[in-house]
N, C-alpha and C. Protein backbone atom coordinates (compact mmCIF):
# COMPACT_ATOMS: atom_id res chain seq x y z
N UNK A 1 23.54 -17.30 3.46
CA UNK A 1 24.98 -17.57 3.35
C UNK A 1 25.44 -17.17 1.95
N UNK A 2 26.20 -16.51 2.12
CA UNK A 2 27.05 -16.23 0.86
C UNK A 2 27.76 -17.36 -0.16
N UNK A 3 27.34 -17.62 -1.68
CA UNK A 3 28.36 -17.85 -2.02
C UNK A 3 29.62 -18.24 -2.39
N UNK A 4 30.32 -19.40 -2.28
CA UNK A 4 31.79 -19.54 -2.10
C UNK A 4 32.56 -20.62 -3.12
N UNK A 5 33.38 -20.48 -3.40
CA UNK A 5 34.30 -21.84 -3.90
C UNK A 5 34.60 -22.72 -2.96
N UNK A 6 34.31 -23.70 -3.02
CA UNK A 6 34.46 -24.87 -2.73
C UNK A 6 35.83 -25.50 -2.57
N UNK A 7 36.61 -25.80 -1.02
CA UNK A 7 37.62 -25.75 -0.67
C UNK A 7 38.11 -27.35 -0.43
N UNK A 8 39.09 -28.28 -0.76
CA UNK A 8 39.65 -29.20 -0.40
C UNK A 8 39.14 -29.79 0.61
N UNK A 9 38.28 -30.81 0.50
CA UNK A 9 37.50 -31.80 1.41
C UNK A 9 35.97 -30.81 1.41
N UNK A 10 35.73 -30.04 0.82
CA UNK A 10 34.44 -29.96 1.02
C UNK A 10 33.25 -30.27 0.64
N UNK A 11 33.65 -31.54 -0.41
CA UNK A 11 32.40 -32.47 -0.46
C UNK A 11 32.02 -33.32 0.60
N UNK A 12 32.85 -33.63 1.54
CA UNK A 12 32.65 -34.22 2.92
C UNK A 12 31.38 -33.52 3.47
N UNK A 13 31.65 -32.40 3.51
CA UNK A 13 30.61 -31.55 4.43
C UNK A 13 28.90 -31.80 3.52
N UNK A 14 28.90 -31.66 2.72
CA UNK A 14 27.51 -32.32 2.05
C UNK A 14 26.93 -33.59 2.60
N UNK A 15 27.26 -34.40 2.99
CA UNK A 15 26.68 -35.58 3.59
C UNK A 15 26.79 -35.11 5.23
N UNK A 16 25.65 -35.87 5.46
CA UNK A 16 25.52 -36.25 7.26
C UNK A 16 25.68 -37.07 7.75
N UNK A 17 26.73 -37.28 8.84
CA UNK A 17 26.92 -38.47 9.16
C UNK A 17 25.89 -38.43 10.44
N UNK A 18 25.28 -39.91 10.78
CA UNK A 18 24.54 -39.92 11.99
C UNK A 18 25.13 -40.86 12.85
N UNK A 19 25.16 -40.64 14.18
CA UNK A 19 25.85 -41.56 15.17
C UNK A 19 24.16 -41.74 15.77
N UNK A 20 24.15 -42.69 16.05
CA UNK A 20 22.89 -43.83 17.30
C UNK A 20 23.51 -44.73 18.38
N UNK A 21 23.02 -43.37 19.45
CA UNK A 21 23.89 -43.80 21.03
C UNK A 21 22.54 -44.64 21.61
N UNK A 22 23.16 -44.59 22.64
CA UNK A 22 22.51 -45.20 23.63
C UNK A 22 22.46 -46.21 24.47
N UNK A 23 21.98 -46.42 25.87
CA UNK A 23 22.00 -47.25 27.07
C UNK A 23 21.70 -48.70 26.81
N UNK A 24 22.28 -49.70 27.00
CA UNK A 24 21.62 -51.14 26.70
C UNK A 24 20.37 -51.01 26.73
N UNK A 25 19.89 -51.88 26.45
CA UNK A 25 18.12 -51.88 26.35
C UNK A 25 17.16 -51.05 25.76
N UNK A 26 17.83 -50.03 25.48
CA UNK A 26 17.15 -48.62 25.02
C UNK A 26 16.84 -49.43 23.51
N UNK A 27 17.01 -50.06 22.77
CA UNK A 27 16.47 -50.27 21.59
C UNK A 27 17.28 -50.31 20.39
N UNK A 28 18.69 -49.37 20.34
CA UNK A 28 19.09 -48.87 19.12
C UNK A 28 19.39 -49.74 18.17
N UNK A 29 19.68 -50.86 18.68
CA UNK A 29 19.86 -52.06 17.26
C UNK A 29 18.58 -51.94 16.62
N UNK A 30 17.50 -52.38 17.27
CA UNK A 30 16.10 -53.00 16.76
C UNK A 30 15.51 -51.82 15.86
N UNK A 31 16.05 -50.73 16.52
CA UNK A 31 15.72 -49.34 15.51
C UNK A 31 16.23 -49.12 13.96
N UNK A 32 17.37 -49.02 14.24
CA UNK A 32 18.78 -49.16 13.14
C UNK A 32 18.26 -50.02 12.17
N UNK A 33 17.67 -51.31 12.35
CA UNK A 33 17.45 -52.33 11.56
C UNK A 33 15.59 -52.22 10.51
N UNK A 34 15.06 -51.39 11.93
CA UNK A 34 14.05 -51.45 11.15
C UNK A 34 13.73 -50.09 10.15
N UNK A 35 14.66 -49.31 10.42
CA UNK A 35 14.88 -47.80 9.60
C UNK A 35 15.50 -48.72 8.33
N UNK A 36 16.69 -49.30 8.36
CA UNK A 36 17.56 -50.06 7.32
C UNK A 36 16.28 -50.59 6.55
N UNK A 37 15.55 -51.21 6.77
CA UNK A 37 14.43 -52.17 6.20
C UNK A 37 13.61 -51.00 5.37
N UNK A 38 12.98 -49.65 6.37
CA UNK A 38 12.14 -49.34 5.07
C UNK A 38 12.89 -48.39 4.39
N UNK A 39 14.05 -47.83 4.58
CA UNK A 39 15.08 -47.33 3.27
C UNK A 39 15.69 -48.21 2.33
N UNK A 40 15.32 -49.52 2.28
CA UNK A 40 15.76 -50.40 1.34
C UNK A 40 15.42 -49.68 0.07
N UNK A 41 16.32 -49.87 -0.92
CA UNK A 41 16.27 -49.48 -2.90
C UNK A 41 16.75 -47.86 -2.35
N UNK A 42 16.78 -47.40 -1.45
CA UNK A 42 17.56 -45.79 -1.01
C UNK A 42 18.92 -45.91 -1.59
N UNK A 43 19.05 -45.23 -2.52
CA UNK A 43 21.07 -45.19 -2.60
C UNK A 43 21.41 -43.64 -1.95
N UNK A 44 20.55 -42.99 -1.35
CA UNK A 44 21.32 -41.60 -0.53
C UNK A 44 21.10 -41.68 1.00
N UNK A 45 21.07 -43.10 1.15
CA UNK A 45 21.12 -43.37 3.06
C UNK A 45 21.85 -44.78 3.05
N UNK A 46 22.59 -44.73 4.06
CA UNK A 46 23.67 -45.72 3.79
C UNK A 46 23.80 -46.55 5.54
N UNK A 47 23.25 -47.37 6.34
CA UNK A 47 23.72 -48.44 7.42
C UNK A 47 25.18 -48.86 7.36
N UNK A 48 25.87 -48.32 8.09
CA UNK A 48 26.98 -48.76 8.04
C UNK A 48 27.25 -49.92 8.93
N UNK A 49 28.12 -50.88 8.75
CA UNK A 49 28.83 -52.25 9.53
C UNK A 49 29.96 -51.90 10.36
N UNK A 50 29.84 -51.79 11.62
CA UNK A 50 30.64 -51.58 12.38
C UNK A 50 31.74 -53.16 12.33
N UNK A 51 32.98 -52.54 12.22
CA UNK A 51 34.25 -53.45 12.47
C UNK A 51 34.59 -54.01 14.39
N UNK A 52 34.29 -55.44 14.72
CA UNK A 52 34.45 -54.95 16.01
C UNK A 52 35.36 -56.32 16.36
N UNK A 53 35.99 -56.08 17.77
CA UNK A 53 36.74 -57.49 17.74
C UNK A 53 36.31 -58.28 18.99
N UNK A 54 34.61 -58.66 18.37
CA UNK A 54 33.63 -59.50 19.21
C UNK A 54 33.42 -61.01 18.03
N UNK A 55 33.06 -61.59 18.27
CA UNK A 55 33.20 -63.07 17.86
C UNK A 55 32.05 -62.65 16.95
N UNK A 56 32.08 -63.35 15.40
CA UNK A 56 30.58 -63.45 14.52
C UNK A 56 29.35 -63.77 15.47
N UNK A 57 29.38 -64.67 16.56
CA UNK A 57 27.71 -65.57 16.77
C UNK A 57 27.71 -64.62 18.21
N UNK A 58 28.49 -63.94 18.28
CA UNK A 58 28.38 -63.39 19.93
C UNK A 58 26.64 -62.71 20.01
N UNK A 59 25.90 -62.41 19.20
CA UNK A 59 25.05 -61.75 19.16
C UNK A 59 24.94 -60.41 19.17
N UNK A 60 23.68 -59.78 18.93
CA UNK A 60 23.72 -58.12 18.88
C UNK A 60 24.05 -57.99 17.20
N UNK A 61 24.23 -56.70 16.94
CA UNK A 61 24.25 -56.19 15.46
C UNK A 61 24.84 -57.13 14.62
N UNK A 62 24.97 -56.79 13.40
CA UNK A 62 25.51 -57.76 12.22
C UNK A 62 26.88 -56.43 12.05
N UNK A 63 27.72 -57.48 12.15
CA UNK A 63 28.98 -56.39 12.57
C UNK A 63 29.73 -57.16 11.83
N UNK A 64 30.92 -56.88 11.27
CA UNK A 64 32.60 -57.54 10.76
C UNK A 64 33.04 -58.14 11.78
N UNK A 65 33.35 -59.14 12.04
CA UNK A 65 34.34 -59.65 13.36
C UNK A 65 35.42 -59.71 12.71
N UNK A 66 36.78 -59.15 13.76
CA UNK A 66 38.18 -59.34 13.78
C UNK A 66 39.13 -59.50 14.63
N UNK A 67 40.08 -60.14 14.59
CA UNK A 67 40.84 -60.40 15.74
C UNK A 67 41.69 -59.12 16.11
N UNK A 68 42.11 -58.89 16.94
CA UNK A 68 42.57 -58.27 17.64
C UNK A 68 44.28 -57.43 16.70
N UNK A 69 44.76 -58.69 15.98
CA UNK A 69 45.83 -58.40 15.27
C UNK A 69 44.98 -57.59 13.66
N UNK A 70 44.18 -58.06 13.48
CA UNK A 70 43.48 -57.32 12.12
C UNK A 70 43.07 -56.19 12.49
N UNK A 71 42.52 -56.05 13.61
CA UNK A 71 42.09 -54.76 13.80
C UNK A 71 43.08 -53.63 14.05
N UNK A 72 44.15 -53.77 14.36
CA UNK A 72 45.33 -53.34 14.93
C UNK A 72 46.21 -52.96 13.52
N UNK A 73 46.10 -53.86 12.71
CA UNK A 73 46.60 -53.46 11.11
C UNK A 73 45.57 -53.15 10.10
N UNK A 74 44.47 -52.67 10.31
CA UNK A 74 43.61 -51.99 9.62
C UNK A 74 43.61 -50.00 10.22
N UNK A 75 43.77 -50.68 11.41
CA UNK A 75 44.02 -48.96 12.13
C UNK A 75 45.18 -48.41 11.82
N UNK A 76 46.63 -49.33 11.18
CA UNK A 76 47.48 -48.44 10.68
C UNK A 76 47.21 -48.49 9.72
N UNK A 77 46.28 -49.03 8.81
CA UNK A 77 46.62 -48.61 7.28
C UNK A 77 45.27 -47.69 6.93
N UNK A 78 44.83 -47.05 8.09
CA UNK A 78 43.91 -46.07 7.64
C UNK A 78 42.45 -46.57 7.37
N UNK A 79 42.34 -47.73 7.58
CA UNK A 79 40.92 -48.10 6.96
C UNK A 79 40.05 -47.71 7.85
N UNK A 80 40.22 -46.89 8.93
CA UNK A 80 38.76 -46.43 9.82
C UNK A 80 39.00 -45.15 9.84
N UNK A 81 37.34 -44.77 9.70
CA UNK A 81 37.27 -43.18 9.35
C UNK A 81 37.49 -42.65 11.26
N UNK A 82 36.76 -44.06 11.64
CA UNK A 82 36.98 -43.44 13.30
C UNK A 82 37.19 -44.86 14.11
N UNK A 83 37.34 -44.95 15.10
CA UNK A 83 37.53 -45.82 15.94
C UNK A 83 37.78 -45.57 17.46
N UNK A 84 36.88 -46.60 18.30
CA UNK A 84 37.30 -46.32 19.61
C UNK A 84 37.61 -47.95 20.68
N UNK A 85 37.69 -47.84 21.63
CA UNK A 85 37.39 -48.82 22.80
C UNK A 85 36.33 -48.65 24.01
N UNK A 86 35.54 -49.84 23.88
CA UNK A 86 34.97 -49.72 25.27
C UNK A 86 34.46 -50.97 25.77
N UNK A 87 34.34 -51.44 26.80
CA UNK A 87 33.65 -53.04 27.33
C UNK A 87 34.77 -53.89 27.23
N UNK A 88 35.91 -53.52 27.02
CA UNK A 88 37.40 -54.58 26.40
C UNK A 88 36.67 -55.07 25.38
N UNK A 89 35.90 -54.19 24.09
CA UNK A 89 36.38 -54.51 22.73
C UNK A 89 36.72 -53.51 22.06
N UNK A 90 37.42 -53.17 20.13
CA UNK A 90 37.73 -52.54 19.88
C UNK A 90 36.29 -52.31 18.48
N UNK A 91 36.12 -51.15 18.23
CA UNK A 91 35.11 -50.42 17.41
C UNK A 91 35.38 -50.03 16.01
N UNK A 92 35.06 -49.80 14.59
CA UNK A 92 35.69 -49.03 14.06
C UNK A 92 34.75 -49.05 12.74
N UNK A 93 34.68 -47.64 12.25
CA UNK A 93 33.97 -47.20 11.46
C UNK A 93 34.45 -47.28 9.71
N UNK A 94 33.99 -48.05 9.01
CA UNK A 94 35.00 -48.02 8.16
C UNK A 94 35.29 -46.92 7.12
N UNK A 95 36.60 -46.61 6.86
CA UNK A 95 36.70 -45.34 6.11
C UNK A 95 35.76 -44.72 4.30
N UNK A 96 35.47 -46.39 4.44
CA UNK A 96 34.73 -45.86 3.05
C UNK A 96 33.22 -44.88 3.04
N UNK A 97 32.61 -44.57 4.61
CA UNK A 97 31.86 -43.96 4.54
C UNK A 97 31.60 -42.40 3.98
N UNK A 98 33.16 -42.14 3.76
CA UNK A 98 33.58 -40.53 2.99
C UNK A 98 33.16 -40.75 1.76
N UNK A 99 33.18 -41.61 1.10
CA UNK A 99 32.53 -41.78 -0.31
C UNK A 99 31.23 -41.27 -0.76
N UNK A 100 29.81 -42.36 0.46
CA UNK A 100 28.80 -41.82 0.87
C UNK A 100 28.35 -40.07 0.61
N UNK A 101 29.41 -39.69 2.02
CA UNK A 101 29.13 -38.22 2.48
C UNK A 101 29.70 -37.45 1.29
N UNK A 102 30.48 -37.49 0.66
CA UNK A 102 31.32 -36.88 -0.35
C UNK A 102 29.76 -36.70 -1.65
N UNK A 103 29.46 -37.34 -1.44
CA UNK A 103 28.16 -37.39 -2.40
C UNK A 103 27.34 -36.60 -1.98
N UNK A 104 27.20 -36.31 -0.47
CA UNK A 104 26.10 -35.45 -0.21
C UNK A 104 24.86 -36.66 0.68
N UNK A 105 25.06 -37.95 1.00
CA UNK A 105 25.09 -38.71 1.50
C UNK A 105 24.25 -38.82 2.91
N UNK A 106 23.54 -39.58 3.50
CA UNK A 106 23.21 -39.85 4.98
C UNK A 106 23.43 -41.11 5.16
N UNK A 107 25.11 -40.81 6.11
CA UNK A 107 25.41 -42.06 6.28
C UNK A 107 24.90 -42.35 8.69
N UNK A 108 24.53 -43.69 8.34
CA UNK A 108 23.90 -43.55 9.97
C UNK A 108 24.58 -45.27 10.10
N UNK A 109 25.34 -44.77 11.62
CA UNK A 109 26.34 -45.81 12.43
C UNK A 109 26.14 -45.96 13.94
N UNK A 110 25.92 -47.18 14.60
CA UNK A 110 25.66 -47.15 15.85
C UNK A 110 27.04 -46.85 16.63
N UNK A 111 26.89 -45.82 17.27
CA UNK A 111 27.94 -45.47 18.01
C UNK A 111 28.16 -45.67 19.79
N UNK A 112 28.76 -44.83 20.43
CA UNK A 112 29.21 -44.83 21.34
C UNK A 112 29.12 -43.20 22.14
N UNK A 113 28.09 -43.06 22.98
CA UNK A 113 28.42 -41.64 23.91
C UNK A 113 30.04 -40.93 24.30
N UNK A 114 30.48 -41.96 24.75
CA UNK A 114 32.29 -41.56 24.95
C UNK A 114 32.78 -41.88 23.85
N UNK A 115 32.65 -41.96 22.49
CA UNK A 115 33.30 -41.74 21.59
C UNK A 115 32.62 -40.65 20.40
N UNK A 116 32.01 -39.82 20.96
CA UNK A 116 31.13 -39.16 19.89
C UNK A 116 32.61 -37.95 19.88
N UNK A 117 33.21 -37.54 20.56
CA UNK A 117 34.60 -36.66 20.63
C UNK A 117 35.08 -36.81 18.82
N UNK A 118 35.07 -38.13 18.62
CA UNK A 118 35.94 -38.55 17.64
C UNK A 118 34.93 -38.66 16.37
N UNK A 119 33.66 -38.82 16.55
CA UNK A 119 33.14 -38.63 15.56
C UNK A 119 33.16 -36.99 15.15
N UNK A 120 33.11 -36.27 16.19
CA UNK A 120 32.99 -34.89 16.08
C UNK A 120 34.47 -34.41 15.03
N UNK A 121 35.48 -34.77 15.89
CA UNK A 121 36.69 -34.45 14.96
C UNK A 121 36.64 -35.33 13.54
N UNK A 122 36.03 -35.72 13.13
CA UNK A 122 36.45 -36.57 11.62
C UNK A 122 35.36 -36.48 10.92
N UNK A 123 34.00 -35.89 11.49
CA UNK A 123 32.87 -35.34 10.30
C UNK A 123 32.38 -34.26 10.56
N UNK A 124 32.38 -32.99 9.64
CA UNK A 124 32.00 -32.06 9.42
C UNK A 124 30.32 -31.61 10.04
N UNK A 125 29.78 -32.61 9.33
CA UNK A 125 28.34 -32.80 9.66
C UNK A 125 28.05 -33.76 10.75
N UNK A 126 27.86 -33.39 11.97
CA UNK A 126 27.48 -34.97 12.70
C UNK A 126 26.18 -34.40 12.88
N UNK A 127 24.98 -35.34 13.42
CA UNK A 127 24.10 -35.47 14.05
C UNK A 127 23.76 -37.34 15.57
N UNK A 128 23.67 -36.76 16.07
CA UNK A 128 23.49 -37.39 17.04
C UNK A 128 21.71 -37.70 17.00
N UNK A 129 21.45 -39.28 17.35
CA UNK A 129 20.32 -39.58 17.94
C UNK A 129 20.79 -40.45 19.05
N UNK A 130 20.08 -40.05 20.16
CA UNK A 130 20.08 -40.64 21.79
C UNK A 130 18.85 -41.01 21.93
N UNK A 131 19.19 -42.31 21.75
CA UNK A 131 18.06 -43.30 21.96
C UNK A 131 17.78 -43.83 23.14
N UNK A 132 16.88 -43.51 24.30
CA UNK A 132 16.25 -43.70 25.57
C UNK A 132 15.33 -44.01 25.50
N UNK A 133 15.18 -44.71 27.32
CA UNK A 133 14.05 -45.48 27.87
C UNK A 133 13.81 -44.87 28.95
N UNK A 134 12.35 -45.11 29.73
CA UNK A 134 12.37 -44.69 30.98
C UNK A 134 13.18 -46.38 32.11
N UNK A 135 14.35 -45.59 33.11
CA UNK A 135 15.05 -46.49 33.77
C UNK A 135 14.17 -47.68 34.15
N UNK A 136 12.62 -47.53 34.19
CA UNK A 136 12.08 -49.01 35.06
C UNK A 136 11.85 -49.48 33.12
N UNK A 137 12.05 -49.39 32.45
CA UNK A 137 11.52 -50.08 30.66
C UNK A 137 12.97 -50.59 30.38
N UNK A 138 14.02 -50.02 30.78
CA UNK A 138 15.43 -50.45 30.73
C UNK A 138 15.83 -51.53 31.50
N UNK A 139 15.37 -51.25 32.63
CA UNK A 139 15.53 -52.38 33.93
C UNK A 139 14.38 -53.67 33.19
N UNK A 140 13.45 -53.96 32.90
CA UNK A 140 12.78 -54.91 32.46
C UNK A 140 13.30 -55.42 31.16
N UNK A 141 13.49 -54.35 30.30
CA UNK A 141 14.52 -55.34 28.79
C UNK A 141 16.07 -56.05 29.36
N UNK A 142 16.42 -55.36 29.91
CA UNK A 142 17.45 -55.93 30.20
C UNK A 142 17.37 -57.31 31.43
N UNK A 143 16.79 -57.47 32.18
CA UNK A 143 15.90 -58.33 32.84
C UNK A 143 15.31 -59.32 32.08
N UNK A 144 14.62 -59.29 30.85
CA UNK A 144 14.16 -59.91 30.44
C UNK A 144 15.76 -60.97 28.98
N UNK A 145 16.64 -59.93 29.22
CA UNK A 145 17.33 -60.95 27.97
C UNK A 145 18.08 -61.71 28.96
N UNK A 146 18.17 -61.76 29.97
CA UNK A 146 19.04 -62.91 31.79
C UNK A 146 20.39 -62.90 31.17
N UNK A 147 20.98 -61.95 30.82
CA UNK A 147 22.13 -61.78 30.98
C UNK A 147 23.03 -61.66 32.07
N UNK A 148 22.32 -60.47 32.99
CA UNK A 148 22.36 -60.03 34.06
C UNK A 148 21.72 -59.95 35.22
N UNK A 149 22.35 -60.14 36.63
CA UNK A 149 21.63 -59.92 37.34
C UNK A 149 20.89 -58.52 37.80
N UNK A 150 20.22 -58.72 38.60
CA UNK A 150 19.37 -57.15 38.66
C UNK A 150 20.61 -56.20 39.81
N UNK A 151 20.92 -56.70 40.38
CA UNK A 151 22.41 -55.94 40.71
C UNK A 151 23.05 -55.50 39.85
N UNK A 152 23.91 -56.23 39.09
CA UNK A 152 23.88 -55.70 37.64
C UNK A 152 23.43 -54.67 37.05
N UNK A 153 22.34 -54.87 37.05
CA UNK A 153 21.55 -54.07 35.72
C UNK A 153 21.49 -52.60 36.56
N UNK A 154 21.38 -52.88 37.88
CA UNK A 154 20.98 -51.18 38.40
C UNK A 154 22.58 -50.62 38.44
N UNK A 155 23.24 -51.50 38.51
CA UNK A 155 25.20 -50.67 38.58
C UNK A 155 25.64 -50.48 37.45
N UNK A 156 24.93 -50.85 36.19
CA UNK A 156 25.22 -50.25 34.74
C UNK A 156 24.31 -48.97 34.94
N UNK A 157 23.21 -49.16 35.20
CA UNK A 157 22.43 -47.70 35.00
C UNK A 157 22.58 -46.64 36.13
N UNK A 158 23.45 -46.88 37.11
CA UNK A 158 23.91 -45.95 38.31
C UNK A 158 25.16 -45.48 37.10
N UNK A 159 25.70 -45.94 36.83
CA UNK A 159 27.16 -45.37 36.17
C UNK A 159 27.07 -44.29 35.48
N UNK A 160 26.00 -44.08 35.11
CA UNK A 160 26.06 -42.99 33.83
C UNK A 160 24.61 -42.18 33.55
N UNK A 161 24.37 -41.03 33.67
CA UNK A 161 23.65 -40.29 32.68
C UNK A 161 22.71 -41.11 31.53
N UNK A 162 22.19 -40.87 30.87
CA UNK A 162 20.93 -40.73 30.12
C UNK A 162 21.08 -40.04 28.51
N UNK A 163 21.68 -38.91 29.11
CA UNK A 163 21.49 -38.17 28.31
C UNK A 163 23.13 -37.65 27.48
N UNK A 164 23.13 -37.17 26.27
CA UNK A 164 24.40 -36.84 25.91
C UNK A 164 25.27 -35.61 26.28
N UNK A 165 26.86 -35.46 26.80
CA UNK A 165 27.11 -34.53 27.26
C UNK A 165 27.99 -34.33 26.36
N UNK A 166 27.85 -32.58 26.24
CA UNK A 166 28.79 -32.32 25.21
C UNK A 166 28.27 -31.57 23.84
N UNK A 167 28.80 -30.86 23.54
CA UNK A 167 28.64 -29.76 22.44
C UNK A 167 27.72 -30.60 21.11
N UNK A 168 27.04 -31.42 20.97
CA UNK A 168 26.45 -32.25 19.89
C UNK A 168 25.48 -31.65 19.44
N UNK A 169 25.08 -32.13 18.26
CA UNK A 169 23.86 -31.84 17.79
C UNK A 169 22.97 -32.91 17.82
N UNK A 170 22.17 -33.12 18.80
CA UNK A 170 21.61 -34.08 19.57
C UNK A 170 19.99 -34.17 19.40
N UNK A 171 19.40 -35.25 18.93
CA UNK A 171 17.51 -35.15 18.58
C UNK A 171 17.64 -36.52 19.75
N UNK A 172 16.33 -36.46 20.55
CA UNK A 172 16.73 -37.55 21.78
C UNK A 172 15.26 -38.32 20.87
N UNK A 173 15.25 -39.64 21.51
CA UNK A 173 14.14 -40.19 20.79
C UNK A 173 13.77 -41.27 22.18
N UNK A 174 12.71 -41.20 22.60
CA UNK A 174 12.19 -42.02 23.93
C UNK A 174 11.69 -42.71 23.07
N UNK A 175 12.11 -44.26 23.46
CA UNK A 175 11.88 -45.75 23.17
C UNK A 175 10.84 -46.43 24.22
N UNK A 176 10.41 -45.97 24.84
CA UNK A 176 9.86 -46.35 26.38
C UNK A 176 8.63 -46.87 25.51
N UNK A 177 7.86 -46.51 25.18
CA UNK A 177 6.42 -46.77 24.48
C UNK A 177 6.52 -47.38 23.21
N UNK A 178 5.80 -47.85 22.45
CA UNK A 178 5.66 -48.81 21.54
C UNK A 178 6.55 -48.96 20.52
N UNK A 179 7.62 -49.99 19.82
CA UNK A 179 8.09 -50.03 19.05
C UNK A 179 7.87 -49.34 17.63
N UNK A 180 6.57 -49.33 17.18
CA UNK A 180 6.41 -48.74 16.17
C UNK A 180 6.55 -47.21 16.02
N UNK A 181 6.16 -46.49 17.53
CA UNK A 181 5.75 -45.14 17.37
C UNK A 181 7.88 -44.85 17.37
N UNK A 182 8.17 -45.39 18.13
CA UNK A 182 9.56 -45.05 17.99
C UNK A 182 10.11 -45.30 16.77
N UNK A 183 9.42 -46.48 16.21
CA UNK A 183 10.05 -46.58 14.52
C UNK A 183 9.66 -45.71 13.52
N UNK A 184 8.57 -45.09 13.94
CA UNK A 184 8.25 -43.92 12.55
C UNK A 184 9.21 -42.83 13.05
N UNK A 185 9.47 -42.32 14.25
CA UNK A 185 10.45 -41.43 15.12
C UNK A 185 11.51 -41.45 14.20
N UNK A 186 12.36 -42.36 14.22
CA UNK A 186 13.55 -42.53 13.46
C UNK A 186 13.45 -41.99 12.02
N UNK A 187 12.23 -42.84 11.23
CA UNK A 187 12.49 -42.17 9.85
C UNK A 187 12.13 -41.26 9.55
N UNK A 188 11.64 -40.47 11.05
CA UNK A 188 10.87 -39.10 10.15
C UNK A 188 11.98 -38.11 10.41
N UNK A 189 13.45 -38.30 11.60
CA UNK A 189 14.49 -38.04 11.48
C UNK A 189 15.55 -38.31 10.78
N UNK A 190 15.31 -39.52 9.89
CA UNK A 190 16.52 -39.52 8.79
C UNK A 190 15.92 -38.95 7.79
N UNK A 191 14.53 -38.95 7.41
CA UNK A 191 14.19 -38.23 6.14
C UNK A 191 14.15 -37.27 6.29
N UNK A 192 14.18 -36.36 7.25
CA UNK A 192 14.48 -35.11 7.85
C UNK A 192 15.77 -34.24 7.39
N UNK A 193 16.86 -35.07 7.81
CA UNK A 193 18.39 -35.25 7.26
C UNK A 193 18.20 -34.96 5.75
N UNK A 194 17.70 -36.17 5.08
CA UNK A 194 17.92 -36.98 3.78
C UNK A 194 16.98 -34.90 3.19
N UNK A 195 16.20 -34.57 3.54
CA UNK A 195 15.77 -33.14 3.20
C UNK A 195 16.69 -32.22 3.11
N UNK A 196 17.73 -32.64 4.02
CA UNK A 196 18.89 -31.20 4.02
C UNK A 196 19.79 -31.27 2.91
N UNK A 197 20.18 -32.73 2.78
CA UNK A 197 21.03 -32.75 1.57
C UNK A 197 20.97 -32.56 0.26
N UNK A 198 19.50 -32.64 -0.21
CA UNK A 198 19.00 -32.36 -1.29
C UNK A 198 18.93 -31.00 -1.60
């Protein structure tokens, strides 16, 4: 590549942003958290806190809770770099992650398959990880937290695909087999990243 001056917003493009999709049960919290753990003292990889308007104790990630009216006046005053809806709640990424990327940055956020559109339009750099299970390892985690019934659980996993559709830049990571082997998976893909930016 040639060369160039450096054009208005193009310190954005130096950092990577990472989105972490995926099917209930597939793992991606337990992942997210244990990548977060051994990049601890890292200041060029950044866990971001999703803004959501689910209750603090509801369980699942360590997220911002907000009501419905905060979230609604944070989205006009710009404070999300992205934001979507799905499940009747609202999502949102907070805008300070341009700071991060502006640095040259690997910033990584649990996202949403039907909202990766919007990550696409608002970061230069995306990378996608699609975090999967085989359907009978999905059907048993989810089985096993009795949320749902097994009717249930097979009419969430009839609904949808597996896999990500759509122009992404996509590394898939099968969770099906042992927690750990999937946990070195992850960091040998963010340090992977964390290689490009340097």
């Amino acid at each position: 590549m040639m060369p160039h001056e450096p054009h208005p917003g193009a310190g954005a493009e130096r950092g990577i942003m990472v989105v972490v999709v995926g099917p209930s049960g597939a793992g991606k919290d337990t992942l997210m958290n244990l990548a977060a753990r051994h990049f601890t003292g890292r200041t060029d990889v950044h866990f971001t806190r999703r803004v959501i308007t689910r209750h603090r104790d509801a369980g699942g990630e360590d997220h911002l809770s907000i009501s419905l009216e905060g979230f609604a006046a944070m989205e006009q005053s710009g404070s999300f770099a992205v934001w979507w809806e799905a499940h009747g709640l609202k999502y949102g990424i907070p805008a300070e992650v341009s700071v991060a990327l502006s640095r040259g940055h690997v910033v990584v956020a649990n996202g949403s398959r039907s909202a990766l559109h919007r990550f696409q339009a608002a970061f230069p750099r995306l990378k996608v990880i699609n975090v999967t299970a085989r359907p009978e390892v999905l059907v048993g985690r989810l089985e096993a937290r009795g949320r749902e019934t097994h009717e249930d659980i097979m009419a969430r996993l009839a609904r949808g695909p597996l896999t990500v559709r759509g122009e992404y830049d996509v590394t898939e990571l099968d969770n099906s087999g042992s927690l750990e082997e999937a946990k070195q998976k992850m960091i040998a893909i963010l340090e992977g990243l964390l290689a490009e930016t340097h």
